[in-house]
Each structure stands twice: as structure tokens, then as C-alpha cells.
N, C-alpha and C. Protein backbone atom coordinates (compact mmCIF):
# COMPACT_ATOMS: atom_id res chain seq x y z
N UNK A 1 -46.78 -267.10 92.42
CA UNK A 1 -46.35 -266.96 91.04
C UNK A 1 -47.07 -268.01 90.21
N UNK A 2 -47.47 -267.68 89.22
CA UNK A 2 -48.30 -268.61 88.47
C UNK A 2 -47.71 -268.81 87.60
N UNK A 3 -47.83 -270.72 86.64
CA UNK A 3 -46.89 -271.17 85.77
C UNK A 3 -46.93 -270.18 84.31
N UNK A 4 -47.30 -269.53 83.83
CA UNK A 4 -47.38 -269.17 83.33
C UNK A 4 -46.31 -267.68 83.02
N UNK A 5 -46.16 -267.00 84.30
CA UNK A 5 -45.13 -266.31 84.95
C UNK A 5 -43.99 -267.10 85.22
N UNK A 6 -44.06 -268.15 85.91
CA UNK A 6 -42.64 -268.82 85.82
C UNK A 6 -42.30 -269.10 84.56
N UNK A 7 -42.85 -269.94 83.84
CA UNK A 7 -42.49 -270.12 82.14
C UNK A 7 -41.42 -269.44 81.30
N UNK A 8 -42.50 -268.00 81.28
CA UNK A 8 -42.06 -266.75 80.69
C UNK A 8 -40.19 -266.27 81.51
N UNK A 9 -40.29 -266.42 82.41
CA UNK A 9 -39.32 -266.12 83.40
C UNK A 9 -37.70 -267.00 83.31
N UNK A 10 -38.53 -268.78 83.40
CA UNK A 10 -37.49 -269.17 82.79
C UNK A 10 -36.75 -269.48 81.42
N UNK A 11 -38.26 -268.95 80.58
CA UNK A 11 -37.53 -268.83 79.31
C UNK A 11 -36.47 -267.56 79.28
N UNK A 12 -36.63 -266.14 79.63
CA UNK A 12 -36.21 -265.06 79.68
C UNK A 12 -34.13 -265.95 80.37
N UNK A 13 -34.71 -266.55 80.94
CA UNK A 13 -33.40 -266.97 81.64
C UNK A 13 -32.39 -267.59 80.99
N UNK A 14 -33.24 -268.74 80.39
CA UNK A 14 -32.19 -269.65 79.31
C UNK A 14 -32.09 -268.99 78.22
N UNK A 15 -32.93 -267.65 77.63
CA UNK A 15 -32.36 -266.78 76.37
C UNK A 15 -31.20 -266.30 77.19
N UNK A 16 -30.93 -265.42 77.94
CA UNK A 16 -30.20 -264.80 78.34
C UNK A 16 -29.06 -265.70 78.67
N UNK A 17 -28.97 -267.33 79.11
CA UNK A 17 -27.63 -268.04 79.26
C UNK A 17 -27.41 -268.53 77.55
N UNK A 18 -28.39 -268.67 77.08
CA UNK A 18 -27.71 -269.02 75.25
C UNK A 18 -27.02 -268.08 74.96
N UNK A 19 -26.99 -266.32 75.09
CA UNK A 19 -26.46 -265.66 74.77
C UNK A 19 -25.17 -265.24 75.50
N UNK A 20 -25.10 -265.29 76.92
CA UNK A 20 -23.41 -265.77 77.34
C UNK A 20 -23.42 -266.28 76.88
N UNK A 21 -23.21 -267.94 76.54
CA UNK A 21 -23.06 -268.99 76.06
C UNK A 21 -22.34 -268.34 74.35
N UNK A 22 -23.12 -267.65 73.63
CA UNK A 22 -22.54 -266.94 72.36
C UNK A 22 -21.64 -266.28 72.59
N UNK A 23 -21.83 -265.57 73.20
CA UNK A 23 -20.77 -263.82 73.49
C UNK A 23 -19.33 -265.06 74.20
N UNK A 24 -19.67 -265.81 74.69
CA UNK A 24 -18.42 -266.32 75.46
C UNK A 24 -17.88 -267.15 73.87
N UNK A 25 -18.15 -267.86 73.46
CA UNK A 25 -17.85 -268.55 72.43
C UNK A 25 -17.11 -267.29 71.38
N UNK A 26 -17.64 -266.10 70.84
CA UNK A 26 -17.23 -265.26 70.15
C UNK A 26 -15.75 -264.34 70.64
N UNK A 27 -16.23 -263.97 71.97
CA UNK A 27 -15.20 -263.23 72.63
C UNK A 27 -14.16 -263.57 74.01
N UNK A 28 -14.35 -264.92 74.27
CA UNK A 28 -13.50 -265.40 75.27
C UNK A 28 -12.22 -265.29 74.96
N UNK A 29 -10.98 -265.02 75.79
CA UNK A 29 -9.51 -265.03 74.97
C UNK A 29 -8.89 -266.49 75.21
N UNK A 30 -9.04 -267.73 74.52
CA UNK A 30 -9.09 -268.58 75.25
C UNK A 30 -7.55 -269.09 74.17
N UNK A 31 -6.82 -268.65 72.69
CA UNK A 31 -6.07 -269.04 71.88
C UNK A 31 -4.86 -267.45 72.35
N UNK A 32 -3.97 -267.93 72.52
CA UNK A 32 -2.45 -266.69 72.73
C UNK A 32 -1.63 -266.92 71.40
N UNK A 33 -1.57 -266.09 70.77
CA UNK A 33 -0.83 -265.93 69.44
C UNK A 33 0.41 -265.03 69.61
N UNK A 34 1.55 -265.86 69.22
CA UNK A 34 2.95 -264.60 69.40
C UNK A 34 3.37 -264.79 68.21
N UNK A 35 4.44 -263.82 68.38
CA UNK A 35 5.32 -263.26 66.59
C UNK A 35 6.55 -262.63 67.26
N UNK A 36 7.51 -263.19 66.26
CA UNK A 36 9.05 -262.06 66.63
C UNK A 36 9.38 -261.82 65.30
N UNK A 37 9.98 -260.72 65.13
CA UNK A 37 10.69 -260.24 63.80
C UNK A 37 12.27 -260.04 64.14
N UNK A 38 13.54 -261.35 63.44
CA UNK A 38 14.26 -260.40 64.00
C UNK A 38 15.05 -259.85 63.00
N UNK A 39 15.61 -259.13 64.13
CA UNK A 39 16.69 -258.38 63.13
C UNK A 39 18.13 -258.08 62.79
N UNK A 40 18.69 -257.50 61.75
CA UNK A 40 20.74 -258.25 61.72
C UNK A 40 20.81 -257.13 62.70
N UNK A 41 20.03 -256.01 63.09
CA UNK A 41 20.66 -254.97 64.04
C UNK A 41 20.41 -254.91 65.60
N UNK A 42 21.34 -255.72 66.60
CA UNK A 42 21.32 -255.30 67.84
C UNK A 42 20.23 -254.67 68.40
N UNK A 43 18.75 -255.59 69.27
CA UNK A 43 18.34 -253.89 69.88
C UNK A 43 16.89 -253.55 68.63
N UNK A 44 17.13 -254.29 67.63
CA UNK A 44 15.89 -253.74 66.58
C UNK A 44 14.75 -254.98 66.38
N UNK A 45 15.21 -255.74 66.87
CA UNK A 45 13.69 -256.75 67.12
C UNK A 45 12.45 -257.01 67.68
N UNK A 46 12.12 -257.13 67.26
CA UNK A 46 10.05 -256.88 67.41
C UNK A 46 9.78 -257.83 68.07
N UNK A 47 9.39 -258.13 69.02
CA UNK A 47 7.93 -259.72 68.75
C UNK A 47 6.20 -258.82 69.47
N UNK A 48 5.68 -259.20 69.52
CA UNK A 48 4.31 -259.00 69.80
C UNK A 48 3.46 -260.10 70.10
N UNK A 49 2.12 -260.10 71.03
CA UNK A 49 1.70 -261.21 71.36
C UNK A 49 0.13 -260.46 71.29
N UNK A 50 -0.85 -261.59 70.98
CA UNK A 50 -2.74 -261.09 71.13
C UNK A 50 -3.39 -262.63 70.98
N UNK A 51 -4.61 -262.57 71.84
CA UNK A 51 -5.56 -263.32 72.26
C UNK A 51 -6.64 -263.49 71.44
N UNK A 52 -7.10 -264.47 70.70
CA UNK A 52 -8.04 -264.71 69.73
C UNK A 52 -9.18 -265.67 70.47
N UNK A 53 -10.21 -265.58 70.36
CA UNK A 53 -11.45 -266.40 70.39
C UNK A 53 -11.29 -267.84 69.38
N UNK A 54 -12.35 -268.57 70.22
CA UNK A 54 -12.23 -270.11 69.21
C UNK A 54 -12.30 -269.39 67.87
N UNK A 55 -13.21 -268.67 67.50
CA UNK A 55 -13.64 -268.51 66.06
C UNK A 55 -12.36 -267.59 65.23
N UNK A 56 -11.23 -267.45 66.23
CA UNK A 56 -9.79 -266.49 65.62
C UNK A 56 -10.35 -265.05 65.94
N UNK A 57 -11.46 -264.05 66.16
CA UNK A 57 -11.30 -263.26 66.71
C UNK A 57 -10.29 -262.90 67.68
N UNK A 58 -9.72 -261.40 67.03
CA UNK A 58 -8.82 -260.95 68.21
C UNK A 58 -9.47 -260.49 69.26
N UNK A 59 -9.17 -260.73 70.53
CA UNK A 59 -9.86 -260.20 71.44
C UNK A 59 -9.17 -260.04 72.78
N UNK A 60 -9.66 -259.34 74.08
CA UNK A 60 -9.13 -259.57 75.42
C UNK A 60 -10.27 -259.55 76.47
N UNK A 61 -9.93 -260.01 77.34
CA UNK A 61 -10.71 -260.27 78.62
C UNK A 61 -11.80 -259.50 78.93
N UNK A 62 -11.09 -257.87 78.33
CA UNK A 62 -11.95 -256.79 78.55
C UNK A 62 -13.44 -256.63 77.82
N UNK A 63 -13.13 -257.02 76.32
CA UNK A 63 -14.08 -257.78 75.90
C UNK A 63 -14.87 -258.40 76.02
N UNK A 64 -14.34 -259.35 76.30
CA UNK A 64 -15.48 -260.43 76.83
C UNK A 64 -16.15 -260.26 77.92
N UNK A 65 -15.38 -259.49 79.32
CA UNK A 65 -16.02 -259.45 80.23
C UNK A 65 -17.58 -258.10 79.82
N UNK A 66 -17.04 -257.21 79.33
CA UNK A 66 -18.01 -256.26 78.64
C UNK A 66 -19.13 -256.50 78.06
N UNK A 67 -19.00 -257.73 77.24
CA UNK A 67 -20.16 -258.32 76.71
C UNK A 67 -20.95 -258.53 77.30
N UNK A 68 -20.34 -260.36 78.54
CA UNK A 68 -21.05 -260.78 79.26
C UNK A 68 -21.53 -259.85 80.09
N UNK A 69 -21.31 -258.82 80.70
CA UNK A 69 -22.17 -257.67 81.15
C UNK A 69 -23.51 -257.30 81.06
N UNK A 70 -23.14 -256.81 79.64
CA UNK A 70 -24.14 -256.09 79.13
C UNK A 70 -25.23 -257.16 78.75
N UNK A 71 -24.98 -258.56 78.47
CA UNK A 71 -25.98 -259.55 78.51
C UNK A 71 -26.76 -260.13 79.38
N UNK A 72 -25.96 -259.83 80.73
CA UNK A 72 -26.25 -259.56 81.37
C UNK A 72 -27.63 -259.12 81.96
N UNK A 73 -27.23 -257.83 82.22
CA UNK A 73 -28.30 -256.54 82.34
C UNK A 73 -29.29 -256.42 81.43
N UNK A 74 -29.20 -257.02 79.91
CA UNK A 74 -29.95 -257.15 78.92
C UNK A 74 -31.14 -258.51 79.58
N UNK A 75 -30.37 -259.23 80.28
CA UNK A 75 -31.67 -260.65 80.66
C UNK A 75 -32.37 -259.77 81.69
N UNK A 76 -31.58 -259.38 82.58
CA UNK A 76 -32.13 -258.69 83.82
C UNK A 76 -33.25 -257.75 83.56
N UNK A 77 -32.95 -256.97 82.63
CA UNK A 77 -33.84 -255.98 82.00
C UNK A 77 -35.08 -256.23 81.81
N UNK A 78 -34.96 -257.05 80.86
CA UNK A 78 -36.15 -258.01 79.97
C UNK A 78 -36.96 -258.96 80.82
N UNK A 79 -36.45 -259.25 82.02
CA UNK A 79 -36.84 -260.41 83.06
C UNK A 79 -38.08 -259.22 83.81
N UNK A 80 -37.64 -257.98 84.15
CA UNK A 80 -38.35 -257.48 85.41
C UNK A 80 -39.41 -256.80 84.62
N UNK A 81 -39.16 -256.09 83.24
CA UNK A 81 -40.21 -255.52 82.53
C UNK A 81 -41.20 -256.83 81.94
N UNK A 82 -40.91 -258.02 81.61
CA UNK A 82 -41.86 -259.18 81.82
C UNK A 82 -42.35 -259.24 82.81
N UNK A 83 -42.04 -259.37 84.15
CA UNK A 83 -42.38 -259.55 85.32
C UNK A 83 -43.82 -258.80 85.64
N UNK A 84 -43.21 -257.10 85.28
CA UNK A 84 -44.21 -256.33 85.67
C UNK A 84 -45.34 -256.51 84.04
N UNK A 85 -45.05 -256.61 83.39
CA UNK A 85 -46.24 -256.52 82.79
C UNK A 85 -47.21 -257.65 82.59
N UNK A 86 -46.92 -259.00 83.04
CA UNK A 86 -47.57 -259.74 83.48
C UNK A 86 -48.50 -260.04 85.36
N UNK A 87 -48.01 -259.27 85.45
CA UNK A 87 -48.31 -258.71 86.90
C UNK A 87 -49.94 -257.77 87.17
């Protein structure tokens, strides 16, 4: 492998961890937010609970894990079609 190929390769790498690095920052559920409403009637009270990102995005795990996925497969992608066309 020649430096030049590695380079390219580990740049492809650290783009692809800056961007977990984003997607986790945007969509991690890392803040739990609850609420109750109550009420004078027996039986009629609400509460509800949801997961926000540092930045207050609502979000869940599913999310985030989805992202990091697809960012995934997006470095992976970009890594092997570099690969081969420097090849």
C-alpha cells in the first residue's frame, strides 16, 4: 500500500468518525424529559415521558442508532470506491 493510498484512506476514516462524532452529538438520547397533567377526576391523568439530544432534539435510540449506521456504510462505501480507484 503506498502512502499516498494510506493517506487518502485515513482521511476517508477520520471524515467518517467526525461524522459519528456529529450524528451522535445531534441524535444521541442522552437528556429524559417527563410531564404529568393532573386531574380533579379519578383515573384522568396524563404524564408522558421523551428523550432529547444535547442540542434538545427529540429523539430515541432508534435514531441514533440509524444514523450511526448509515454513516457508517457511507465511510465504508466511500473507503472501497477510493480504494479501487486508486488501485
Amino acid at each position: 500500500m503506498g502512502t499516498g493510498r494510506r493517506r487518502t484512506r485515513v482521511g476517508v476514516v477520520w471524515t467518517g468518525a467526525v461524522a459519528v462524532l456529529i450524528v451522535s452529538i445531534l441524535f444521541a438520547p442522552l437528556i429524559g424529559v417527563g410531564w404529568c397533567s393532573d386531574a380533579d377526576e379519578t383515573g384522568t391523568s396524563v404524564c408522558g415521558s421523551s428523550q432529547r439530544s444535547v442540542l434538545g432534539f427529540e429523539t430515541n435510540v432508534w435514531v441514533w442508532l440509524g444514523a450511526v449506521i448509515l454513516v457508517v456504510i457511507g465511510t465504508v462505501t466511500v473507503a472501497r470506491s477510493t480504494a479501487k480507484r486508486l488501485n
